[in-house]
Protein backbone atom coordinates (compact mmCIF):
# COMPACT_ATOMS: atom_id res chain seq x y z
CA UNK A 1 -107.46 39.65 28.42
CA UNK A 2 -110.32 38.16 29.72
CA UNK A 3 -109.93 35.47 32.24
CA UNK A 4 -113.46 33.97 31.05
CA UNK A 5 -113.38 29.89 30.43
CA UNK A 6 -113.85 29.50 26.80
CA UNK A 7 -114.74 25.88 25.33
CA UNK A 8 -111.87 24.32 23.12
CA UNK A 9 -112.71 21.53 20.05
CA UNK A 10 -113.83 19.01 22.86
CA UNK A 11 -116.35 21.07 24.51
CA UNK A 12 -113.59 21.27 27.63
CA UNK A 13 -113.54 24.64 29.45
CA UNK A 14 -109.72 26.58 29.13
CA UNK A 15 -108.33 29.39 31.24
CA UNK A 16 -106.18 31.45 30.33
CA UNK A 17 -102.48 30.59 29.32
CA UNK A 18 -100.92 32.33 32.55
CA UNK A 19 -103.78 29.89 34.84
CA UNK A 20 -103.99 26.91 32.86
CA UNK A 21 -102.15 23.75 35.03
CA UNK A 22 -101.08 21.88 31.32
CA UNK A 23 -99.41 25.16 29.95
CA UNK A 24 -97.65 25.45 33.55
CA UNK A 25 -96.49 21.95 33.90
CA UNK A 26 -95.46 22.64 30.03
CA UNK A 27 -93.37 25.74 30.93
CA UNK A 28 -91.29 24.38 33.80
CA UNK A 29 -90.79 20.86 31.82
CA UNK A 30 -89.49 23.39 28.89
CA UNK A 31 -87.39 25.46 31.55
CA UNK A 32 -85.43 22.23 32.34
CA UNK A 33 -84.69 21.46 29.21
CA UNK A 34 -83.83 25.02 28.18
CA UNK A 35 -81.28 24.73 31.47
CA UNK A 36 -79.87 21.74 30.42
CA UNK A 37 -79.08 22.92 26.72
CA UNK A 38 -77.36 25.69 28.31
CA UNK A 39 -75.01 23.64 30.34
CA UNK A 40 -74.33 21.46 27.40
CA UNK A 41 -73.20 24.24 25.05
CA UNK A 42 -70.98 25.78 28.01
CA UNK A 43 -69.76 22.23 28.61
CA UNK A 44 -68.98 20.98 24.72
CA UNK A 45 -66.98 24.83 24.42
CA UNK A 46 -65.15 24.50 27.14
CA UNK A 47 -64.31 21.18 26.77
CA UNK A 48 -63.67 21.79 22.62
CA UNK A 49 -61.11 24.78 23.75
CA UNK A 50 -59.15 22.39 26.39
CA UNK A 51 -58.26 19.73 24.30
CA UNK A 52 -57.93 21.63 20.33
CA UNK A 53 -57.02 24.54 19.42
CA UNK A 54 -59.71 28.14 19.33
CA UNK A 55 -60.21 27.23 15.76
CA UNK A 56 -61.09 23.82 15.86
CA UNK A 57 -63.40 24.47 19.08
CA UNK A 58 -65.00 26.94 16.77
CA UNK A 59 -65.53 24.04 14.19
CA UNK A 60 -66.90 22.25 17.10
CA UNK A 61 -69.26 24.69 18.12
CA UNK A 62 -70.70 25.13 14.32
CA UNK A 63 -70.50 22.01 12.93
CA UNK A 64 -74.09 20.65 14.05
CA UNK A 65 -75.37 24.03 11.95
CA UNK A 66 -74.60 21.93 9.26
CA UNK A 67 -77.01 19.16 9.16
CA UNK A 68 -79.53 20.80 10.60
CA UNK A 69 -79.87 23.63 7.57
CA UNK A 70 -79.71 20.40 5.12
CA UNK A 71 -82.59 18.45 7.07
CA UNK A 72 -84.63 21.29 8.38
CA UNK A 73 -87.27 21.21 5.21
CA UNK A 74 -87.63 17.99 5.48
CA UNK A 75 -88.12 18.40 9.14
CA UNK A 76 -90.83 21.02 8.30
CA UNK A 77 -92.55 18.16 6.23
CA UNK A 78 -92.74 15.66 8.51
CA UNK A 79 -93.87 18.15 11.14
CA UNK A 80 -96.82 18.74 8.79
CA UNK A 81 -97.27 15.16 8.50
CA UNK A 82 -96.79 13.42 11.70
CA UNK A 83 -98.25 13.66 15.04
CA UNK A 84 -96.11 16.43 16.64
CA UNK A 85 -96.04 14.65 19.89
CA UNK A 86 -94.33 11.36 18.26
CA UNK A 87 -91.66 13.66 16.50
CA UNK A 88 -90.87 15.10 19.57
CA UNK A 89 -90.12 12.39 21.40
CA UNK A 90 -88.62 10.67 18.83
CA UNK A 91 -86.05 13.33 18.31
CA UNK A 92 -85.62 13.72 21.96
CA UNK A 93 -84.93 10.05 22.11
CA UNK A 94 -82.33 10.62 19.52
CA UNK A 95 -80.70 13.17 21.74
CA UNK A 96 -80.92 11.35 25.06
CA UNK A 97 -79.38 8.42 23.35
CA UNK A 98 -76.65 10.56 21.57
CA UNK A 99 -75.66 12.07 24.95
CA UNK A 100 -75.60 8.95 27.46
CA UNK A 101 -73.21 6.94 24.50
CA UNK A 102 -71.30 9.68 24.14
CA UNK A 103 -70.60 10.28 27.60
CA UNK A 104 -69.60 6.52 27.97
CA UNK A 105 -67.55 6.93 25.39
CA UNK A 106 -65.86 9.85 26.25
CA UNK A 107 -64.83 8.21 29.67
CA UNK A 108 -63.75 5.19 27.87
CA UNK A 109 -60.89 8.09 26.06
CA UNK A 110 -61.95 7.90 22.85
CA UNK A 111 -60.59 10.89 20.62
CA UNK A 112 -62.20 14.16 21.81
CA UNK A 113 -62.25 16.00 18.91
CA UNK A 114 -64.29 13.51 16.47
CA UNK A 115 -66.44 12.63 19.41
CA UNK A 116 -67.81 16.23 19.89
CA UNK A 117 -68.18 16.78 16.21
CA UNK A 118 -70.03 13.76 15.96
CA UNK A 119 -71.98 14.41 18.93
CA UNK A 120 -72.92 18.18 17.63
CA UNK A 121 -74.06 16.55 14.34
CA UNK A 122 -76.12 13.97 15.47
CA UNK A 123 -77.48 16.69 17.73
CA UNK A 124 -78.58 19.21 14.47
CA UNK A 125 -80.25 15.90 12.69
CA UNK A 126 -81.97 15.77 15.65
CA UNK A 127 -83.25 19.33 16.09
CA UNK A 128 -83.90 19.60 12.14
CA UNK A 129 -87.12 17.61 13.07
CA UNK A 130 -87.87 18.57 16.49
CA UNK A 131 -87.70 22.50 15.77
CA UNK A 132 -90.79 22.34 13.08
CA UNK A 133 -92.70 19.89 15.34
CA UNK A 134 -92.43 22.23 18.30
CA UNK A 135 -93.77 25.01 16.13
CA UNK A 136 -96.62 23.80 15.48
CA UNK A 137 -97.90 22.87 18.92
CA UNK A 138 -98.73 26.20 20.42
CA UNK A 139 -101.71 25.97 18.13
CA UNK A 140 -103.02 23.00 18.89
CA UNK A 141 -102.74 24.00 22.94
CA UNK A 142 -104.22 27.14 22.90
CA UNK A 143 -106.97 29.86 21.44
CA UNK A 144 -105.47 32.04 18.71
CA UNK A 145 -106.38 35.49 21.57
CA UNK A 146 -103.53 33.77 23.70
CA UNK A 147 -100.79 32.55 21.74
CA UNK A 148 -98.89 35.56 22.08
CA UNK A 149 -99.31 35.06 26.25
CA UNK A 150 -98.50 31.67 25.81
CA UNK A 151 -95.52 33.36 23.68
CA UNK A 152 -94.54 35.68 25.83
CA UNK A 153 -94.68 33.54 28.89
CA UNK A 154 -92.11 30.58 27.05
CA UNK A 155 -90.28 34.15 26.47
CA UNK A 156 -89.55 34.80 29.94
CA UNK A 157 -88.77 31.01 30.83
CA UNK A 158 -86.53 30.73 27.85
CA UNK A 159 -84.20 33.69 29.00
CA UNK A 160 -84.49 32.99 32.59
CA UNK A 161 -82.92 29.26 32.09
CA UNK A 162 -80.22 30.50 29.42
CA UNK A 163 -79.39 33.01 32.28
CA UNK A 164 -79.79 30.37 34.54
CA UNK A 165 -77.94 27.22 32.65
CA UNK A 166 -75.06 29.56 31.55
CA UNK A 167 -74.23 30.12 34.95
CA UNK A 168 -74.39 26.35 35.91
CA UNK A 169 -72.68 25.39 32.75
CA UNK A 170 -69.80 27.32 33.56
CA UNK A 171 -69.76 26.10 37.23
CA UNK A 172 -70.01 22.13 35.73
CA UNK A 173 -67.46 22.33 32.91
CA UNK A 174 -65.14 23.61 35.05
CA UNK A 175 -65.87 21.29 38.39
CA UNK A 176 -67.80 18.41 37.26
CA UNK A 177 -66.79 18.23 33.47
CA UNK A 178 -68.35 17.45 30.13
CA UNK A 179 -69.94 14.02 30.93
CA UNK A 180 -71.73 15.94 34.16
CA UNK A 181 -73.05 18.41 31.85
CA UNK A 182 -74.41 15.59 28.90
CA UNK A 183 -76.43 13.94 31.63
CA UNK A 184 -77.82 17.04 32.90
CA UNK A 185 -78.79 17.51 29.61
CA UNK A 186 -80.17 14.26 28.99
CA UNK A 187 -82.36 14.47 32.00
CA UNK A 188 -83.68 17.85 30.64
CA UNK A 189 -84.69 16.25 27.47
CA UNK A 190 -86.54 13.49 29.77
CA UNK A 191 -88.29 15.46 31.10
CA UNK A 192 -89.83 17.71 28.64
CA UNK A 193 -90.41 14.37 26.46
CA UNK A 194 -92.29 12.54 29.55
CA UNK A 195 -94.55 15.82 29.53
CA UNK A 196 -95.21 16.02 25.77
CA UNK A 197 -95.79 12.28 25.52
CA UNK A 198 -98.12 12.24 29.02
CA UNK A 199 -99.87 15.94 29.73
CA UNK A 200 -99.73 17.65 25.78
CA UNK A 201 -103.02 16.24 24.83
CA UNK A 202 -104.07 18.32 21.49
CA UNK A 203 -106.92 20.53 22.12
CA UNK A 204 -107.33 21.96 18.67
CA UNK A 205 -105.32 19.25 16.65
CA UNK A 206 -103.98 20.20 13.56
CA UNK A 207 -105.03 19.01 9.89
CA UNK A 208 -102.32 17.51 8.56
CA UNK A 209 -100.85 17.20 5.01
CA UNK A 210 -101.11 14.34 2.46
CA UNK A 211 -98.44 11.88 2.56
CA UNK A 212 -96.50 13.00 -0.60
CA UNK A 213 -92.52 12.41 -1.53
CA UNK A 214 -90.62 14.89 0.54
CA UNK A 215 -89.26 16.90 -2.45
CA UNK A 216 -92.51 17.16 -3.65
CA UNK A 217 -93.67 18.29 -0.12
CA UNK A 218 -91.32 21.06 0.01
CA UNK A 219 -92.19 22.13 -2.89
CA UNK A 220 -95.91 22.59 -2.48
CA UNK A 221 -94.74 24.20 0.53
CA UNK A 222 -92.66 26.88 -1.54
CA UNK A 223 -95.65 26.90 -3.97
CA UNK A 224 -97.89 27.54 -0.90
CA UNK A 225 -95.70 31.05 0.43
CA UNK A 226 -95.31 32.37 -3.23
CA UNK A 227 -99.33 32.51 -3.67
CA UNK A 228 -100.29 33.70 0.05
CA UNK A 229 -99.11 37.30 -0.30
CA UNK A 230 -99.70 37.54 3.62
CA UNK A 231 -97.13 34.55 4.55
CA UNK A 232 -95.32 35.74 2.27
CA UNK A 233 -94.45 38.78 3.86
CA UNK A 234 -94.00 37.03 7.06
CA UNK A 235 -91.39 34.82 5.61
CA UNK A 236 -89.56 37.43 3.45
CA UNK A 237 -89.54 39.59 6.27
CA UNK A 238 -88.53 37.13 9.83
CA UNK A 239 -86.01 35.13 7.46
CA UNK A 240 -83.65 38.57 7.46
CA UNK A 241 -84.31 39.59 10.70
CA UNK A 242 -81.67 37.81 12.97
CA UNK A 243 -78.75 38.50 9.97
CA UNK A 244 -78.93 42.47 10.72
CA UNK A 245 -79.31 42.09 14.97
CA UNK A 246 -77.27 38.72 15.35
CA UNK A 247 -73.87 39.90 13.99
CA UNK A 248 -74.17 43.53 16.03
CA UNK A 249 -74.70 41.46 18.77
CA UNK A 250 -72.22 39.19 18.85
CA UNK A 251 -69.48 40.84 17.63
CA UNK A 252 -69.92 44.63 17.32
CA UNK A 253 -70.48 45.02 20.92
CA UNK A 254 -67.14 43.02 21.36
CA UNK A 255 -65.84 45.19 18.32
CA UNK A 256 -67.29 48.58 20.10
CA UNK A 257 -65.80 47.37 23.57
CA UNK A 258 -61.92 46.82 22.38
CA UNK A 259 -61.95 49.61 20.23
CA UNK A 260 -62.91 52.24 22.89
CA UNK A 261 -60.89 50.22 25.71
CA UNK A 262 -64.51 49.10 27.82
CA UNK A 263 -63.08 45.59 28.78
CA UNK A 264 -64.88 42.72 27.96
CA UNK A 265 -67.13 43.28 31.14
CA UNK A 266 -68.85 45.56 29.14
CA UNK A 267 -70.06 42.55 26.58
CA UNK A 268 -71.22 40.68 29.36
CA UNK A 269 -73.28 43.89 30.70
CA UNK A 270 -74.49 44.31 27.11
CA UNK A 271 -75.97 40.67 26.92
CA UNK A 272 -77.62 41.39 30.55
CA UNK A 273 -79.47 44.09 29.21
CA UNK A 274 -80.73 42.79 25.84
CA UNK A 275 -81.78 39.57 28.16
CA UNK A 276 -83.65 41.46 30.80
CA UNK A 277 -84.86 43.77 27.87
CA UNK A 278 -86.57 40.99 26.23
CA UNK A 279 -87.93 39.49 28.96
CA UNK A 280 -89.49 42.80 30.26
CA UNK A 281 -90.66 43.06 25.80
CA UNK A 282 -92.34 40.18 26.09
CA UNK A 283 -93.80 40.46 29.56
CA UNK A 284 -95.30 43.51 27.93
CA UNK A 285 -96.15 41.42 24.88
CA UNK A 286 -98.44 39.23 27.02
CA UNK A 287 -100.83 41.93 28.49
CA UNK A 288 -100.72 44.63 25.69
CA UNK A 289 -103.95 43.99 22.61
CA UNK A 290 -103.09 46.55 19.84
CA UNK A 291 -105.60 46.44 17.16
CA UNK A 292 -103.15 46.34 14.67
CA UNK A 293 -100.46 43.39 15.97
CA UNK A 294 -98.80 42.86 13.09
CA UNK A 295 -98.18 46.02 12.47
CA UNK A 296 -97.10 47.10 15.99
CA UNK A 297 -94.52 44.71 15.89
CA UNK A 298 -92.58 45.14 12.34
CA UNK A 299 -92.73 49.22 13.96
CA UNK A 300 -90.59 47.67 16.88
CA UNK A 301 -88.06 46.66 14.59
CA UNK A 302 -87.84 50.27 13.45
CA UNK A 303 -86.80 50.97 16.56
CA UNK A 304 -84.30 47.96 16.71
CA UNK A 305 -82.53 49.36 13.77
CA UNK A 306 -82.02 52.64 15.71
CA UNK A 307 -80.57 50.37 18.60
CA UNK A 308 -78.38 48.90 16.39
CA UNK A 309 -77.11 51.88 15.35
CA UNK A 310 -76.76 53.47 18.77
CA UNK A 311 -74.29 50.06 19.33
CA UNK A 312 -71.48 51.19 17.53
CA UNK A 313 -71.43 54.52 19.01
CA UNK A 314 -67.88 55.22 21.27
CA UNK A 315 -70.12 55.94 24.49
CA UNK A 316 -70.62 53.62 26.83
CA UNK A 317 -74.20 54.75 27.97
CA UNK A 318 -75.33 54.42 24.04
CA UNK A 319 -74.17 51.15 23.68
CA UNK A 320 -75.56 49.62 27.01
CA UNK A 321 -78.74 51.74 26.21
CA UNK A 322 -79.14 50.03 22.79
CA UNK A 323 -78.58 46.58 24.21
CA UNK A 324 -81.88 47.43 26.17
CA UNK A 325 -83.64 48.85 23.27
CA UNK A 326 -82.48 45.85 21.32
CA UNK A 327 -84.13 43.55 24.06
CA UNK A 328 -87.23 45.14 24.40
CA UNK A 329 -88.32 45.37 21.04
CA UNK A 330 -87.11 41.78 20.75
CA UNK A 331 -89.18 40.59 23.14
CA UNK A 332 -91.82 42.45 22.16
CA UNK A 333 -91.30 41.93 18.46
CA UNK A 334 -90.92 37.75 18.52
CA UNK A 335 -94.09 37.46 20.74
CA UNK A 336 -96.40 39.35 18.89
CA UNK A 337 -95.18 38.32 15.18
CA UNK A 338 -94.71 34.29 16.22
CA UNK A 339 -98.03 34.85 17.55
CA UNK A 340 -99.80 36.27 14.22
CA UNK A 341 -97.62 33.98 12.29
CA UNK A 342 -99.29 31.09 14.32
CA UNK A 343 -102.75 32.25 12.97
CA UNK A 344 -102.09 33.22 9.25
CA UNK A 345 -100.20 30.22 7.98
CA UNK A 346 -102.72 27.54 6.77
CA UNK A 347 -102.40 24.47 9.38
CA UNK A 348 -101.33 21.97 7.00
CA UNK A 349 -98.46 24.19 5.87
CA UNK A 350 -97.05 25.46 9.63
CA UNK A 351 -94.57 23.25 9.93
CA UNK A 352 -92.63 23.71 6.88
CA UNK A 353 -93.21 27.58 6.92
CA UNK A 354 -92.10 27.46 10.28
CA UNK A 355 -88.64 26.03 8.77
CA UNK A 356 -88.45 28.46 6.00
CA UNK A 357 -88.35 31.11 8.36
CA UNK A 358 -85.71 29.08 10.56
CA UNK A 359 -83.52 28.32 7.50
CA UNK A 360 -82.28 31.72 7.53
CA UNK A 361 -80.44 31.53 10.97
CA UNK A 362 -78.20 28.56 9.77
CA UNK A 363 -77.79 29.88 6.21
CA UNK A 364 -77.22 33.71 5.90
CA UNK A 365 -76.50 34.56 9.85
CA UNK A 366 -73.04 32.46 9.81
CA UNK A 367 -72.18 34.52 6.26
CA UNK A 368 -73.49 38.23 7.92
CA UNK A 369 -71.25 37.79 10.84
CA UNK A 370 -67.74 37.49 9.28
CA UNK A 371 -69.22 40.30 6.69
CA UNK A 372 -70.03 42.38 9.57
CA UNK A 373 -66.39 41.96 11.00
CA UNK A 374 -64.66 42.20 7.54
CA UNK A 375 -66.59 45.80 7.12
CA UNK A 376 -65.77 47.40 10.28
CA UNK A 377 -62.27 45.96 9.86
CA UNK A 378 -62.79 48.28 6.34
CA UNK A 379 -64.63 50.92 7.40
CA UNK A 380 -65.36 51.71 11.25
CA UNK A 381 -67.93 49.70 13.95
CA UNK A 382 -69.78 53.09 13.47
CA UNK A 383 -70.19 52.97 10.42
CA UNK A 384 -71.04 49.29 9.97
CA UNK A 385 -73.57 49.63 12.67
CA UNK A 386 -75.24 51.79 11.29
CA UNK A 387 -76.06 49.88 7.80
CA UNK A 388 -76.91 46.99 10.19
CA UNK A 389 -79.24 49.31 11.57
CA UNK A 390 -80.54 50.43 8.93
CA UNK A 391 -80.86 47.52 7.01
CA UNK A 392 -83.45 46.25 10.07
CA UNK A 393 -85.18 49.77 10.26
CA UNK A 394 -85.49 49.19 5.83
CA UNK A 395 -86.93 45.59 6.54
CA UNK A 396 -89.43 46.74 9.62
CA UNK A 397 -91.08 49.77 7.73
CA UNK A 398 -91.23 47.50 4.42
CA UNK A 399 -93.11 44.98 6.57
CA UNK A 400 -95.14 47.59 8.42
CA UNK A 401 -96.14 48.93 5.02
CA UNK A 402 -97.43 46.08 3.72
CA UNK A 403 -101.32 46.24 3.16
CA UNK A 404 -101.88 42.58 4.04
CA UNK A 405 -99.53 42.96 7.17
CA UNK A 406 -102.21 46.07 8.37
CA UNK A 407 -105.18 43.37 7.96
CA UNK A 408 -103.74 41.17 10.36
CA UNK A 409 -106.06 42.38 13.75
CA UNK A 410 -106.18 40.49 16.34
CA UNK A 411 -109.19 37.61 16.83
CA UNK A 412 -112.52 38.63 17.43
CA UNK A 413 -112.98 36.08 20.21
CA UNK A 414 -110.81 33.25 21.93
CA UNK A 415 -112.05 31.00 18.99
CA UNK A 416 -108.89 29.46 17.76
CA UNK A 417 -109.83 31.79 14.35
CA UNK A 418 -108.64 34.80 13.14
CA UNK A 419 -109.99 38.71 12.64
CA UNK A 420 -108.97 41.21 10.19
C-alpha cells in the first residue's frame, strides 16, 4: 500500500493506518479494554464455579447472551441513528457503572449468584448498543484502501490482549479476586471511552438514518438486505459462519483430546495455534491487495472447512495442524470480508446490518454446539467434524460463487469509495 498522504472529507492529510498517531492511540486504548474484558470473564467464571455449582456457573456465563440477542436490532438502529461516539460512551458508562456497584455490593455479601447474573445482563444490554456503534466507526476513521489494515491491525491487538488478559485473569481471580478483576475492567472501559469521546474525531462521518419507530427501523433494515443482492450475500453467508467453526472449536477439540487420551494440554495447545494462526492471517491480511477480495476470502473458508475436518482426526499432528489452518484463514478471512463489508453496505444501513450479521452468534451458535456434542455422542468426532467441515467448505464456495461477491474489487484509490 502506498504510504502517500491522501486528503480525507476536511481537506486534512492521512497516513496510513499502521502510521497514523489517532488509529495508534485508538489501538492501545482498545488493547486495554480488550485486557480488561478478559480478566473479567476469567474472574465472573471462576468466581460463578466457587460459590454454585458447574451448571449454574454455566448459566452465569450465558445468561448476558440473552439480552443482548433481544436488544441487538435495536442496537443496530440506534447505531444508524445516533452519533457513534455518544453511544459508545454511553454504553461504556453503563458498564463502568454496572461494575463499580457491583463490586461494592459484592463486598457488602450480597447473594453471589443473583449478583453475577444480574451483572452479566446488564452487561449484554449494554453491548447490544455498543457492538453496532463500534461497527460503524472504522468507516468514518479511515479510507475504504485501508480498512482491512486498520482490520487487521485491531486483529493482532485483539488476540494479543485475550492472550494477554487470560493470563492475568487467571492470576487475579485466584490472588486478588472478583472485585480486583471488575475494576480492572472498569478502568479498561475508561479508557477506551476517554479516547472515543476526546481523539475519535469523524473524518468521513456517516449519513445517518431518519428518526423512525424502531420496529419500523428494523424493518426497513430487513427490507434494505432482501433488495441488495450483494449484502445479501454477505449477511446470508457471515451469519453461518461461526455455527460450523465455533462448536469444532470449543468442544470437538476437547471431544478429539479425551477420546484419543491427549490430555487437556492438548486443548490449550490447540487454542495457541488457532490464536497465533489468526494473528499471523491477518498480519497477512494487512499487506496482501488481491484484485478479487471478496472472493479471496469466502476461498479461505474452503480451506477452513478442510481444517475442520482435519480436527476430528485421531492424530495429534492433524488436529494441532488444523487449529493453525483454522487460525490463518480466520484471520485472514474476518479482515478482508469485515473490510469489504465496510464498503458495500449503504452508510445509513451499517449499523443494523452489522447486527444482523452479529445476531447469529447469540442465536444459532449456542443451539450448534450442544448439536455438535449430541452427534458425535451418536455418531463419532470424525464423523461430525467432518459435516462441520463441510458445511463451512458448502457455505465458502456458495459465497465465492456468487457473481456479485466476484464484483467486489478492491477501491480504485484511497477515496473512501468503492471499485468493482
Amino acid at each position: 500500500m502506498t504510504e502517500t498522504l491522501i486528503p480525507d472529507s476536511a481537506g486534512r492529510t492521512l497516513p496510513p493506518p499502521t502510521r497514523d498517531r489517532v488509529v495508534w492511540v485508538w489501538a492501545a486504548a482498545s488493547f486495554l479494554a480488550f485486557v480488561g474484558d478478559s480478566i473479567w470473564f476469567v474472574g465472573v467464571a471462576w468466581a460463578a464455579v466457587n460459590v454454585a455449582s458447574p451448571g449454574v456457573a454455566g448459566v452465569v456465563v450465558a445468561v448476558g447472551m440473552v439480552p443482548q440477542a433481544v436488544l441487538l436490532l435495536v442496537g443496530g438502529t440506534i447505531a444508524d441513528r445516533l452519533d457513534t461516539r455518544l453511544v459508545m460512551v454511553a454504553a461504556n458508562a453503563v458498564r463502568v457503572t454496572t461494575l463499580l456497584v457491583g463490586a461494592a455490593l459484592w463486598n457488602a455479601g450480597v447473594a453471589p449468584v443473583p449478583l453475577l447474573i444480574a451483572v452479566a445482563c446488564v452487561f449484554g444490554a449494554a453491548d447490544a448498543f455498543y457492538l453496532p456503534a463500534t461497527s460503524t466507526m472504522p468507516r468514518q476513521m479511515v479510507h475504504a484502501d485501508d480498512l482491512a489494515t486498520l482490520g487487521g491491525l485491531f486483529q493482532v491487538v485483539r488476540r494479543a490482549a485475550v492472550l494477554a488478559g487470560s493470563a492475568l485473569g487467571g492470576w487475579i481471580a485466584a490472588t486478588q479476586g472478583l472485585v480486583t478483576a471488575m475494576v480492572v475492567d472498569a478502568v479498561g472501559f475508561v479508557t477506551i471511552s476517554v479516547v472515543v469521546a476526546v481523539v475519535l474525531r469523524p473524518r468521513f462521518p456517516l449519513a445517518r438514518s431518519a428518526a423512525e419507530p424502531v420496529v419500523r427501523a428494523i424493518r426497513t433494515g430487513v427490507s434494505y438486505v432482501r433488495g441488495d443482492a450483494t449484502v445479501r450475500t454477505f449477511v446470508v453467508t457471515l451469519s453461518g459462519l461461526n455455527v460450523f467453526v465455533g462448536p469444532a472449536l470449543s468442544l470437538g477439540v476437547a471431544l478429539r483430546a479425551d477420546a484419543s487420551g491427549w490430555g487437556a494440554g492438548v486443548v490449550g495447545a490447540a487454542n495457541a495455534c488457532v490464536g497465533v494462526g489468526a494473528a499471523v492471517g491477518a498480519l497477512a491480511a494487512m499487506h496482501v491487495r488481491p484484485r478479487r477480495p471478496a472472493v479471496s476470502g469466502f476461498v479461505s473458508l474452503v480451506l477452513q472447512g478442510g481444517a475442520i475436518v482435519a480436527l476430528g482426526v485421531a492424530w495429534l499432528p492433524a488436529t494441532l495442524g488444523g487449529a493453525v489452518v483454522i487460525g490463518l484463514t480466520a484471520g485472514w478471512a474476518s479482515v478482508i470480508l469485515s473490510a469489504c463489508f465496510q464498503r458495500v453496505v449503504r452508510e445509513d444501513q451499517l449499523g443494523r446490518v452489522s447486527s444482523m450479521t452479529m445476531l447469529s452468534d447469540y442465536t444459532l451458535l449456542p443451539l450448534a454446539t450442544p448439536f455438535f456434542g449430541w452427534l458425535a455422542a451418536t455418531t463419532s468426532v470424525r464423523t461430525t467434524a467432518a459435516v462441520f467441515g463441510a458445511c463451512m467448505a458448502v457455505a465458502g464456495l456458495w459465497g465465492a460463487s456468487r457473481p456479485v461477491i466476484r464484483a467486489v474489487a478492491q477501491p480504485s484509490v484511497r477515496s473512501g469509495t468503492m471499485g468493482a
